[in-house]
Protein backbone atom coordinates (compact mmCIF):
# COMPACT_ATOMS: atom_id res chain seq x y z
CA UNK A 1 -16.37 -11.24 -15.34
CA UNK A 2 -13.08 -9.79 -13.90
CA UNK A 3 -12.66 -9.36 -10.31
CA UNK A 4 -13.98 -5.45 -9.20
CA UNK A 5 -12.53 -3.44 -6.73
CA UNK A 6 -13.89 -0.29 -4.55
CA UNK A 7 -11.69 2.98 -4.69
CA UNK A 8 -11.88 6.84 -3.85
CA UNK A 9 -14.10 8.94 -6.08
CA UNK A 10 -12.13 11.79 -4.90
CA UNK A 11 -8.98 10.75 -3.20
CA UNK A 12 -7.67 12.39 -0.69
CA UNK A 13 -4.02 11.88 -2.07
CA UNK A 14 -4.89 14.02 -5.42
CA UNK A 15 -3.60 10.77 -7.42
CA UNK A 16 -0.09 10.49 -5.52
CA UNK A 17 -0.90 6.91 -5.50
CA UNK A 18 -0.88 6.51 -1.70
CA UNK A 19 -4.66 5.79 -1.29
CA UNK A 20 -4.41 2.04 -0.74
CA UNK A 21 -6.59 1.13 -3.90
CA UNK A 22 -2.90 1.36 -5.92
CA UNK A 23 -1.46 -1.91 -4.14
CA UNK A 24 -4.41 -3.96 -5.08
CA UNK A 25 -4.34 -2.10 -8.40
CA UNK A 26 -0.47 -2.85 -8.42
CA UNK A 27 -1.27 -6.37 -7.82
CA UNK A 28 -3.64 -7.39 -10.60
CA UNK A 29 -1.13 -5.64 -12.78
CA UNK A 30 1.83 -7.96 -12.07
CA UNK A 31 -0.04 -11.09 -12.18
CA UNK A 32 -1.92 -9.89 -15.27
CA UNK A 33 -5.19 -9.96 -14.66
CA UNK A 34 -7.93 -7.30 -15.16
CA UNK A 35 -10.40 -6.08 -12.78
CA UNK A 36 -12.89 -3.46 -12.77
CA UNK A 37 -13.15 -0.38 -10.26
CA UNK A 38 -16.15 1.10 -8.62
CA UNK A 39 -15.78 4.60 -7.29
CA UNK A 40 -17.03 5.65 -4.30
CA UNK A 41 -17.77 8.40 -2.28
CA UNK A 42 -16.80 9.55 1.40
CA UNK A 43 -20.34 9.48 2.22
CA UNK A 44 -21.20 5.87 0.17
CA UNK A 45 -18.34 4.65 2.03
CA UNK A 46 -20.51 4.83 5.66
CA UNK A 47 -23.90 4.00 3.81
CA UNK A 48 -25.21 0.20 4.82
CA UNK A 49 -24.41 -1.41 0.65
CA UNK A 50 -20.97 -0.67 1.41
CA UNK A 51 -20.33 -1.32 5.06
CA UNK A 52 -22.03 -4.79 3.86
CA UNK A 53 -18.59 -5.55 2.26
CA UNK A 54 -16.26 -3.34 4.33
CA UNK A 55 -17.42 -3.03 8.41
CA UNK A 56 -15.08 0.07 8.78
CA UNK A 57 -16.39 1.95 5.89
CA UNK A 58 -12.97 2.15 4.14
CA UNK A 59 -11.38 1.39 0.77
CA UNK A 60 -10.90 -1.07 -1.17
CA UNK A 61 -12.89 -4.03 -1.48
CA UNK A 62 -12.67 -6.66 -3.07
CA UNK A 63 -15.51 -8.65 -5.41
CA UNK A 64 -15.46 -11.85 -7.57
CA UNK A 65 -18.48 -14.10 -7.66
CA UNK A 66 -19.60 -14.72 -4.34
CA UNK A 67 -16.45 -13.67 -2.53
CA UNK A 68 -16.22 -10.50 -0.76
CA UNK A 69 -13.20 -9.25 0.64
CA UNK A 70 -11.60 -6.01 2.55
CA UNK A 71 -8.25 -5.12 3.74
CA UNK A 72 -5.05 -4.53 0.84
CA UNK A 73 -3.35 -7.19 3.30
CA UNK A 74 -6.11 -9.88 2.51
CA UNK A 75 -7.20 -8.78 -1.00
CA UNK A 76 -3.12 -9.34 -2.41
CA UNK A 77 -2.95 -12.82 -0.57
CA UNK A 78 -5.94 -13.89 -2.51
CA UNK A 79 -4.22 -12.43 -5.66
CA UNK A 80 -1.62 -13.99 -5.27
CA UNK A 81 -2.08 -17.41 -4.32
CA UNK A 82 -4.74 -17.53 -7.49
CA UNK A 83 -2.62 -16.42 -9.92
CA UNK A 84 1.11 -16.98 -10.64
CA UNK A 85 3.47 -14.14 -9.89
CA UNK A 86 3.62 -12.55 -6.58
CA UNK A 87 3.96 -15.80 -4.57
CA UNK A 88 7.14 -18.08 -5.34
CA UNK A 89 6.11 -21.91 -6.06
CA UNK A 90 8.83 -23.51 -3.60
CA UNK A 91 6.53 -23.76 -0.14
CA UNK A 92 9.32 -21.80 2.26
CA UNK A 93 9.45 -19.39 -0.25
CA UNK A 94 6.08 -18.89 0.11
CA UNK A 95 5.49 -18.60 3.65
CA UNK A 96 8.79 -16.27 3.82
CA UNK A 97 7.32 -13.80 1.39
CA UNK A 98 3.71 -14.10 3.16
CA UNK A 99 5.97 -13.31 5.98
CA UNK A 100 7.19 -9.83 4.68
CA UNK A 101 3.70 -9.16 3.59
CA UNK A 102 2.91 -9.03 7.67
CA UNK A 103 6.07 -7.43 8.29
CA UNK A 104 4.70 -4.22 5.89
CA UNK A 105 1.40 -3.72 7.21
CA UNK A 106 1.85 -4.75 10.93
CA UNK A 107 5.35 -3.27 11.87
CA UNK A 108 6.67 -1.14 9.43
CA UNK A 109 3.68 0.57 8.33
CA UNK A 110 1.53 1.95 12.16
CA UNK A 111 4.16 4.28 12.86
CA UNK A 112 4.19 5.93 9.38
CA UNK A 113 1.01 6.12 9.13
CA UNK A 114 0.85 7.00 12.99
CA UNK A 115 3.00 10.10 12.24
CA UNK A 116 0.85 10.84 9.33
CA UNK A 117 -2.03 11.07 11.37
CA UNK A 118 -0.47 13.26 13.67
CA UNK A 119 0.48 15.36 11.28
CA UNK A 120 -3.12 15.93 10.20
CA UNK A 121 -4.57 16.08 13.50
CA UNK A 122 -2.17 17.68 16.02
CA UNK A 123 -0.28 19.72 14.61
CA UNK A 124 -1.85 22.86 16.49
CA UNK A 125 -1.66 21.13 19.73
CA UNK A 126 1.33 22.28 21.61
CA UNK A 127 2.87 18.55 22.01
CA UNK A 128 2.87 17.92 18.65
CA UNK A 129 6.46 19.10 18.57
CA UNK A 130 7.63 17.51 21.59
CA UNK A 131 5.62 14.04 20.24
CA UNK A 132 7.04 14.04 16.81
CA UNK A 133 10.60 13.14 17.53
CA UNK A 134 9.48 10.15 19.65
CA UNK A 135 7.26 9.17 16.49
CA UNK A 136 10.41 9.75 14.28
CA UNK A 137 12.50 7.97 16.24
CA UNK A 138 9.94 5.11 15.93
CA UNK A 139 10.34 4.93 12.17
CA UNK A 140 13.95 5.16 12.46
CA UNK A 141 14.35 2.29 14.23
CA UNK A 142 12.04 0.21 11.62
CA UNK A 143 13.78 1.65 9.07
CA UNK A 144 17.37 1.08 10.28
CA UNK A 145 16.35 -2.48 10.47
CA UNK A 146 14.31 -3.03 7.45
CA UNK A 147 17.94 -1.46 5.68
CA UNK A 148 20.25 -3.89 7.83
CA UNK A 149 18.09 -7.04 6.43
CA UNK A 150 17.57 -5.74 2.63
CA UNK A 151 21.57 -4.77 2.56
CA UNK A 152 22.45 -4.61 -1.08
CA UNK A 153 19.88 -7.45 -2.21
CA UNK A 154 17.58 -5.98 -5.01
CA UNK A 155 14.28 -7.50 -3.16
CA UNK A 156 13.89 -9.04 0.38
CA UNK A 157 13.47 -12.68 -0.39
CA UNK A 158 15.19 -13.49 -3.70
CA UNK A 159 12.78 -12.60 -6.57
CA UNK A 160 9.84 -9.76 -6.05
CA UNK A 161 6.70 -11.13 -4.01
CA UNK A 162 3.97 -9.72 -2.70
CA UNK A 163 6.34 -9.01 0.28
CA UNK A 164 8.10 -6.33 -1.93
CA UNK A 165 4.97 -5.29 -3.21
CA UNK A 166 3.39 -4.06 -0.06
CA UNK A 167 6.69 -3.02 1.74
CA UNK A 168 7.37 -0.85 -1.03
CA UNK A 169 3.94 0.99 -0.95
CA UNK A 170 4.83 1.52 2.79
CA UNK A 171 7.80 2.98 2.55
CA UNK A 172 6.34 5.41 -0.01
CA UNK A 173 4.26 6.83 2.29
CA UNK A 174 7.52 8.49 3.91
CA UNK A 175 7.99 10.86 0.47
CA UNK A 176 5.07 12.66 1.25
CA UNK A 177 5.57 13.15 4.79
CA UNK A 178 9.62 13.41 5.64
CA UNK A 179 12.44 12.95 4.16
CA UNK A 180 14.10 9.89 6.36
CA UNK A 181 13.61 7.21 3.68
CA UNK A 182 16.98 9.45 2.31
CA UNK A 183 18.75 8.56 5.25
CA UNK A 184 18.70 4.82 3.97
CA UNK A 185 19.97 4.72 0.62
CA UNK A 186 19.61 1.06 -0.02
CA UNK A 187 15.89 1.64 1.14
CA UNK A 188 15.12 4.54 -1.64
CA UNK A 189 16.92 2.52 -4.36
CA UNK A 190 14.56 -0.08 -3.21
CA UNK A 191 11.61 2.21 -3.58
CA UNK A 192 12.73 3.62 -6.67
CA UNK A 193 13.33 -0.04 -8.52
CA UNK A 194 9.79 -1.25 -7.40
CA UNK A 195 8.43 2.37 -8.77
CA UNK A 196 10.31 1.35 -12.31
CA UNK A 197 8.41 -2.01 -12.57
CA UNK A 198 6.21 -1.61 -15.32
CA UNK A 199 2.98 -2.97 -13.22
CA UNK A 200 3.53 -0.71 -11.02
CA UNK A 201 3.29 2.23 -13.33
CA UNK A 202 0.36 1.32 -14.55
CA UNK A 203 -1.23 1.06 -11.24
CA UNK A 204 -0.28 4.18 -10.47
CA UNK A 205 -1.30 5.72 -13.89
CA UNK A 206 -4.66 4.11 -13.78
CA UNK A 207 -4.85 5.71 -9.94
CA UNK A 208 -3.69 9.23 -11.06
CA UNK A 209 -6.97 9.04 -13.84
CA UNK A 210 -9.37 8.88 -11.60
CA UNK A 211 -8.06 11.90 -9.62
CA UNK A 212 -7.27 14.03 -13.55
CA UNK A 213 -10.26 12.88 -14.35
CA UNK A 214 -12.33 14.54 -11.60
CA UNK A 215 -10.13 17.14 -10.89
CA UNK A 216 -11.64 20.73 -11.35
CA UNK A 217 -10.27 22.58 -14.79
């Protein structure tokens, strides 16, 4: 039986492929395997079956056999170290691209996803205004750097990795929120090449379904 994952049964993105069910979905795709996906509700989410396999009562999760696994981070590195595509053979390689795959989720992405948050939350609080250029300024920085290492290369390590994978599905985060990725054109070609990957746009097709699917006529 294929692996299965856990996703949104209504996601709060409306299918804009930011929920983070689309990077393992993303994954599978390039290495070719198929999986299954169980949809879940907010309120299933904090229920004991599912905090069994995620403490924090989030999406996704990850199931094969007796394996159980949460966090995009963890459930791509098992991916891709079991099946050929997102991980290059040569051992350096390897532990560069698992590198990147760090980089995305533990510097690049808490201040996007800070901002976001903020966003959502404060915006009626007078010091959202005088907070939000800090938090910009934040992203700039990451972003400045992120552009000064990627330069005119296609990926960030030689071929696409998992390191690409994820640090693409970061950075598109930013279209939804602000326009700064535009500041950094080598950083929105980026985006827009790892959009054009064929795995990818099945991901996000297969993503957008469940949302058309559900989604009142």
């Amino acid at each position: 039986m294929p692996a299965a994952i856990t996703a949104f049964e209504s996601s709060p993105d409306r299918g804009a492929g930011l929920a983070r069910d689309t990077r393992v979905r993303w994954a599978f795709e390039e290495v070719g395997q198929p999986y299954d996906v169980r949809l879940v509700s907010f309120k299933e989410m904090k229920e004991p079956a599912h905090l069994v396999l995620h403490p924090f009562g989030q999406i996704p999760t990850y199931e094969e056999g007796n394996l159980a696994l949460f966090e995009t981070g963890s459930i791509i590195l098992h991916i891709a170290e079991n099946h050929a595509g997102l991980l290059p053979a040569d051992s350096n390689a390897r532990a560069r691209a698992i590198t990147w795959m760090f980089a995305a989720l533990n510097t690049v992405e808490p201040p996007i996803v800070e901002r976001e948050a903020a966003s959502y939350m404060e915006r009626d609080n007078p010091w959202h205004k005088h907070r939000l250029p800090i938090m910009d300024d934040r992203i700039r920085t990451r972003l400045s750097q992120l552009s000064a290492r990627l330069g005119d290369a296609d990926w960030l390590d030689g071929a696409f990795s998992a390191g690409d994978l994820l640090m693409i599905s970061v950075l598109l985060r930013l279209r939804y929120s602000s326009p700064m990725l535009d500041e950094f054109p080598n950083l929105a070609t980026y985006v827009a090449r790892g959009e054009a990957r064929p795995a990818y746009q099945r991901a996000f097709a297969a993503q957008l379904a469940v949302f058309a699917d559900r989604a009142p006529n």
